[in-house]
N, C-alpha and C. Protein backbone atom coordinates (compact mmCIF):
# COMPACT_ATOMS: atom_id res chain seq x y z
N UNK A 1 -21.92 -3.73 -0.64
CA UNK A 1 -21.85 -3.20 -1.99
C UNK A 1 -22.03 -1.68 -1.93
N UNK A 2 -21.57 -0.96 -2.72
CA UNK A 2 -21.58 0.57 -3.14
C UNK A 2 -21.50 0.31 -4.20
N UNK A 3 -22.19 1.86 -4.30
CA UNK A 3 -21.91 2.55 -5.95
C UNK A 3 -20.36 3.30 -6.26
N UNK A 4 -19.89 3.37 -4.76
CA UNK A 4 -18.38 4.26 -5.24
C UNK A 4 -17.16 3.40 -6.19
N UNK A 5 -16.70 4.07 -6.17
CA UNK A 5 -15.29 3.63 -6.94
C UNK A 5 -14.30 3.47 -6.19
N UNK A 6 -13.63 2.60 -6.31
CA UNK A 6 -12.45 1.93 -5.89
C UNK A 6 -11.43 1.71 -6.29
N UNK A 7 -9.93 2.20 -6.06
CA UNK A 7 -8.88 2.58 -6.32
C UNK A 7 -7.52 1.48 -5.43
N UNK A 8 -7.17 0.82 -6.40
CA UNK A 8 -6.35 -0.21 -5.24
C UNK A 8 -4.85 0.41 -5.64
N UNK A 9 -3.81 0.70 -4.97
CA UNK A 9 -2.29 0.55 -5.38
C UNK A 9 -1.62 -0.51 -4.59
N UNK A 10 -0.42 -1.06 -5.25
CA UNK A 10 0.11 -1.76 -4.58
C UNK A 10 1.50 -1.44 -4.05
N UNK A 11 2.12 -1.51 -2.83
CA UNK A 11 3.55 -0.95 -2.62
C UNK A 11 4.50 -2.37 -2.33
N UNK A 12 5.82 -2.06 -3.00
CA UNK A 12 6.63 -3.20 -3.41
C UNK A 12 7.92 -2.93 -3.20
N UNK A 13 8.31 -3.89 -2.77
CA UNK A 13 10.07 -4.39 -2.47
C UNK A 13 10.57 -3.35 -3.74
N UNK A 14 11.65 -3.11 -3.24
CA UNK A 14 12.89 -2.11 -4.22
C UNK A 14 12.74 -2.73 -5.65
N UNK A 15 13.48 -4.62 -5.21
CA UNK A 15 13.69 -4.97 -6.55
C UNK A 15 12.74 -6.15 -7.33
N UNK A 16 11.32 -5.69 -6.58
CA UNK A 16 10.18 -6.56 -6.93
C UNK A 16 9.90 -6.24 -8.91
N UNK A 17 9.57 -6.51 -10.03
CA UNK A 17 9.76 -8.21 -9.98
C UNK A 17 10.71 -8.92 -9.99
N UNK A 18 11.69 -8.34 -9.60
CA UNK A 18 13.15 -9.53 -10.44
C UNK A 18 13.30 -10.18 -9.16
N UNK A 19 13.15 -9.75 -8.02
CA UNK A 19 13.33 -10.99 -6.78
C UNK A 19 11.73 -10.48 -5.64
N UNK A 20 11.62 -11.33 -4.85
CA UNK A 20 10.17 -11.26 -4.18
C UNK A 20 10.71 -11.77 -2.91
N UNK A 21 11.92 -11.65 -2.26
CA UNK A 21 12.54 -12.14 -1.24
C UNK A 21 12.60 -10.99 -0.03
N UNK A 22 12.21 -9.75 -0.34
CA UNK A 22 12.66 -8.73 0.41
C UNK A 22 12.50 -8.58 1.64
N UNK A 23 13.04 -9.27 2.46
CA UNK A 23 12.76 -9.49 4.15
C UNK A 23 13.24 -8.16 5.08
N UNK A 24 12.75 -7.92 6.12
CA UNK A 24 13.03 -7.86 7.42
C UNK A 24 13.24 -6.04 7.87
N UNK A 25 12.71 -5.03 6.50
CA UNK A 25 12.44 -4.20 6.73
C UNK A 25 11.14 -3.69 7.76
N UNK A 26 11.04 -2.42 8.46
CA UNK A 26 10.32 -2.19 8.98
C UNK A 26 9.64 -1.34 8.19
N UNK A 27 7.92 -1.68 8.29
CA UNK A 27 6.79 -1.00 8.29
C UNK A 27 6.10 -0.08 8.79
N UNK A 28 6.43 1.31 8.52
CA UNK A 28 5.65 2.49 9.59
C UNK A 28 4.19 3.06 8.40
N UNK A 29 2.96 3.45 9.18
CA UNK A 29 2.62 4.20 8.98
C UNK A 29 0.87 3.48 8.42
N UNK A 30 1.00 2.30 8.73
CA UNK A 30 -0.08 1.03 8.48
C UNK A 30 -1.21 1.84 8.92
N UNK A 31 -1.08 2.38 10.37
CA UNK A 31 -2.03 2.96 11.28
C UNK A 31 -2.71 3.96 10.64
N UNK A 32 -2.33 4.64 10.38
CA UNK A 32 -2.43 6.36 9.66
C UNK A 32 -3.02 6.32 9.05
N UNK A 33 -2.63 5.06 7.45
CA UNK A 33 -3.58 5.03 6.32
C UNK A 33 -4.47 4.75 6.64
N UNK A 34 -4.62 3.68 7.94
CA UNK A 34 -5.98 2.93 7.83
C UNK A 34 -7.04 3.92 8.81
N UNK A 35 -6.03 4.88 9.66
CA UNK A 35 -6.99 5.92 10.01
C UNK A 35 -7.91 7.34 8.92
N UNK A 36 -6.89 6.96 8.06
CA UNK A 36 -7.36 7.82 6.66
C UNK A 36 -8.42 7.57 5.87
N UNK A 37 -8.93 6.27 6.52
CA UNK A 37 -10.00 5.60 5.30
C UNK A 37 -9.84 4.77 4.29
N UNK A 38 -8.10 4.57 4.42
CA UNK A 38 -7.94 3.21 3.36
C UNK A 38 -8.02 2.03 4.16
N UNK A 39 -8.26 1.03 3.35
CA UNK A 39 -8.16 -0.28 3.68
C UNK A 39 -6.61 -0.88 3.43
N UNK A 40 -6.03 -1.53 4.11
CA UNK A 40 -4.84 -1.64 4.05
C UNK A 40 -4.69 -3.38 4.37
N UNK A 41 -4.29 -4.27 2.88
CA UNK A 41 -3.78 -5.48 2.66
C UNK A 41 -3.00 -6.35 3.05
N UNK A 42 -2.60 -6.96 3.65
CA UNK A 42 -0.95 -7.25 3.69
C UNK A 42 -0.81 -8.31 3.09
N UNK A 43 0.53 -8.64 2.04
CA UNK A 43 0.64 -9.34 1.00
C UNK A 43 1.41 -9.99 1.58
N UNK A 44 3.11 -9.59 1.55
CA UNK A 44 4.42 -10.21 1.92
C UNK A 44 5.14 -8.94 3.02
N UNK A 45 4.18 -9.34 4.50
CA UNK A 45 4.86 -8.90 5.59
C UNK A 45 4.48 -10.44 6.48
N UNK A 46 5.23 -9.62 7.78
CA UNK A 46 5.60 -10.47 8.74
C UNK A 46 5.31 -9.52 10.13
N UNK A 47 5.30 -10.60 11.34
CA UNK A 47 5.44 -9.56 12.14
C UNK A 47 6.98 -10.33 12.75
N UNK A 48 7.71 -9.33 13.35
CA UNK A 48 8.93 -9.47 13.85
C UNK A 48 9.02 -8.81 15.09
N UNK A 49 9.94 -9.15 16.33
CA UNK A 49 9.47 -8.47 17.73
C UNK A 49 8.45 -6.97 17.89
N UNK A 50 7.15 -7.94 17.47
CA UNK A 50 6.04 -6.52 17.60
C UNK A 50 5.86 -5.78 16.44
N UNK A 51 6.98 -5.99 15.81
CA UNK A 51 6.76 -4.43 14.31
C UNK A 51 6.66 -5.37 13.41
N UNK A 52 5.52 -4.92 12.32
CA UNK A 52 5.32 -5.12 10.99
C UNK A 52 6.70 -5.10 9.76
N UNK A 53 6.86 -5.91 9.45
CA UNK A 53 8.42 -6.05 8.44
C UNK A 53 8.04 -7.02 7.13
N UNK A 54 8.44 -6.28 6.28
CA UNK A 54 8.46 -7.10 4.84
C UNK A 54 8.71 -8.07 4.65
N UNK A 55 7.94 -8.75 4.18
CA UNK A 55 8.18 -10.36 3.57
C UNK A 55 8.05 -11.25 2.10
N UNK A 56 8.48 -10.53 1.26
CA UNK A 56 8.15 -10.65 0.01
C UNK A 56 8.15 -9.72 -1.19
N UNK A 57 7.95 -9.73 -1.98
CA UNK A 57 7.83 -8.87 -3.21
C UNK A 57 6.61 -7.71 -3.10
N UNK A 58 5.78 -8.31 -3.15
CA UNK A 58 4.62 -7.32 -3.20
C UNK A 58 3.65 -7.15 -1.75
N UNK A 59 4.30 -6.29 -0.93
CA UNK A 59 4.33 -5.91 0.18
C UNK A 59 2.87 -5.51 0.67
N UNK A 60 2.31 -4.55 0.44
CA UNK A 60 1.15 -4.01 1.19
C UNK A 60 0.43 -3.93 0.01
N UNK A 61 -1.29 -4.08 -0.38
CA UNK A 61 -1.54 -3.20 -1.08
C UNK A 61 -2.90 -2.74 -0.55
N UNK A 62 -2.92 -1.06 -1.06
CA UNK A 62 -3.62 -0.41 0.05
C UNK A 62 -5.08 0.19 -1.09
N UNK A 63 -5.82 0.28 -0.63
CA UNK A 63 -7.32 0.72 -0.97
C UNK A 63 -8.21 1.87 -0.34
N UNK A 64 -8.82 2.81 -1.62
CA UNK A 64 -9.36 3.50 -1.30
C UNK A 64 -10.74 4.17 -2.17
N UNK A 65 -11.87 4.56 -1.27
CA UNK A 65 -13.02 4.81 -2.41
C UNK A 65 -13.43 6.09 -2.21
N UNK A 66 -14.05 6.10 -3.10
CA UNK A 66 -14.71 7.32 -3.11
C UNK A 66 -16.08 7.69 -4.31
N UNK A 67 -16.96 8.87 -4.27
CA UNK A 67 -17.74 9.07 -5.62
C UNK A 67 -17.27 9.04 -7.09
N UNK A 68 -16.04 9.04 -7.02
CA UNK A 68 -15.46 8.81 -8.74
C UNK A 68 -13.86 8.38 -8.46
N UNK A 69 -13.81 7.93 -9.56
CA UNK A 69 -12.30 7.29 -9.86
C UNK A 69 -11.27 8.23 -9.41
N UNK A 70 -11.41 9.61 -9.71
CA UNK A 70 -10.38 10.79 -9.16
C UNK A 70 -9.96 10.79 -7.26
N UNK A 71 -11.68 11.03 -7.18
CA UNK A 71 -11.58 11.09 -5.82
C UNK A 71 -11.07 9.88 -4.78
N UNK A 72 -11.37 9.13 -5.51
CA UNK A 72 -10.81 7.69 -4.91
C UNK A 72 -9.26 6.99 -4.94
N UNK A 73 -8.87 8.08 -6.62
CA UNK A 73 -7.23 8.00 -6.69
C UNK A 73 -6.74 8.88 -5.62
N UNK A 74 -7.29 10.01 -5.55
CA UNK A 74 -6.54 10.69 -4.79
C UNK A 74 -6.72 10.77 -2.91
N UNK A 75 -7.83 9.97 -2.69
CA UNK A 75 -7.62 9.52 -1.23
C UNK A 75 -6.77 8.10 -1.21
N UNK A 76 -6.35 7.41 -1.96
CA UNK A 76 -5.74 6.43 -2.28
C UNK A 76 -4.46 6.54 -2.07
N UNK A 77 -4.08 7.73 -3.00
CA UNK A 77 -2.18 7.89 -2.98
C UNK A 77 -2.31 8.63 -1.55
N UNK A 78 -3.01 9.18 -0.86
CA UNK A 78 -2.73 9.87 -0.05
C UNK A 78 -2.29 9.12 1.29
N UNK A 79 -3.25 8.41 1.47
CA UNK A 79 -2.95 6.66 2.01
C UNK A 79 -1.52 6.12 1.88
N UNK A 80 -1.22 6.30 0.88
CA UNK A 80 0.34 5.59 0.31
C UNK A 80 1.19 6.34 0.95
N UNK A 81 0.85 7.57 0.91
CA UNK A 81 2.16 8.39 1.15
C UNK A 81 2.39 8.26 2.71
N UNK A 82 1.27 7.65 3.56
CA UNK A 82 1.89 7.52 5.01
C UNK A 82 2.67 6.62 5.61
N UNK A 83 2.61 5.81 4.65
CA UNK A 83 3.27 4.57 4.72
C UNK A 83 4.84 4.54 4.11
N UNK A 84 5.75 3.73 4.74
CA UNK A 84 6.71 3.89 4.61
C UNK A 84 7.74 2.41 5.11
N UNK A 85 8.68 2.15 3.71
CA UNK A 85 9.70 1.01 4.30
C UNK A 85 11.01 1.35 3.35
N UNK A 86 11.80 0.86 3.78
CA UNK A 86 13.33 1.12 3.12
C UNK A 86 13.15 0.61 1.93
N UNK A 87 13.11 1.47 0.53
CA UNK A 87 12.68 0.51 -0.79
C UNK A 87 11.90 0.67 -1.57
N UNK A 88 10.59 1.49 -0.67
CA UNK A 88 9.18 0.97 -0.88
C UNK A 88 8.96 1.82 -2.60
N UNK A 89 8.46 0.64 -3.47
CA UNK A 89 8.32 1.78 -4.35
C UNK A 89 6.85 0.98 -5.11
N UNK A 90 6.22 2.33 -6.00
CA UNK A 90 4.56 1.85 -6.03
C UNK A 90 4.47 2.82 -7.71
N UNK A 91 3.60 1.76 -8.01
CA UNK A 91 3.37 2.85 -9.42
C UNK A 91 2.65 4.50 -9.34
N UNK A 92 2.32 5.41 -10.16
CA UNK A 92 1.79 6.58 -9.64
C UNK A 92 0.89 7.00 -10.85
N UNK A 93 0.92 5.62 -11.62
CA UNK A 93 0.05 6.49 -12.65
C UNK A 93 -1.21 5.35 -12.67
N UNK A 94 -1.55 4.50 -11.71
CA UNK A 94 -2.81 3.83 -11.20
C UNK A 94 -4.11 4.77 -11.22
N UNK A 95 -5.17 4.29 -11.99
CA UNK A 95 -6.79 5.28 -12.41
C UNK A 95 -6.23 6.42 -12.16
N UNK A 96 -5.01 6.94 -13.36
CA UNK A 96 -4.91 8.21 -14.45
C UNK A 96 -6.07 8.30 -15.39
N UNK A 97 -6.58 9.40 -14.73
CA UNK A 97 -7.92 9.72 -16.20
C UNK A 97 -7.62 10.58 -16.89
């Protein structure tokens, strides 16, 4: 338990919600975030010869904290931004204060 705040986003298939099928893209950049201090989910991946690849609609979702909601949004997206798949798209207005 902590007192910090916690900031979750989620990153998603191109055409997540209308289909949740989105297979066989590759996943870069898992490492990075999670060297960054986020916690990093996996929803709808797979692994495929060795590399991490999409498996579903709602793909990764990644986590991050901090002393306030700001600080925790913004080590959060920062997290996001290392990550990367053909598609990948994520809301940006998640704990807007």
């Amino acid at each position: 338990m902590s007192d910090d705040a916690a900031v979750t986003v989620v990153l998603a298939a191109p055409d997540y919600p209308a289909r949740s099928d989105y297979a066989g893209a590759q996943i870069d950049g898992i490492s990075a975030a999670e060297s960054s201090g986020a916690l990093v989910f996996h929803g709808g991946t797979a692994v495929r010869a060795g590399a991490v690849v999409t498996h579903g609609g709602r793909i990764l979702s990644v986590t991050a904290t901090g002393p306030t909601v700001g600080e925790a949004r913004d080590l959060v997206y920062a997290a996001v931004e290392l990550i990367s798949f053909e598609g990948a798209q994520f809301r940006r207005d998640i704990a807007l204060v």
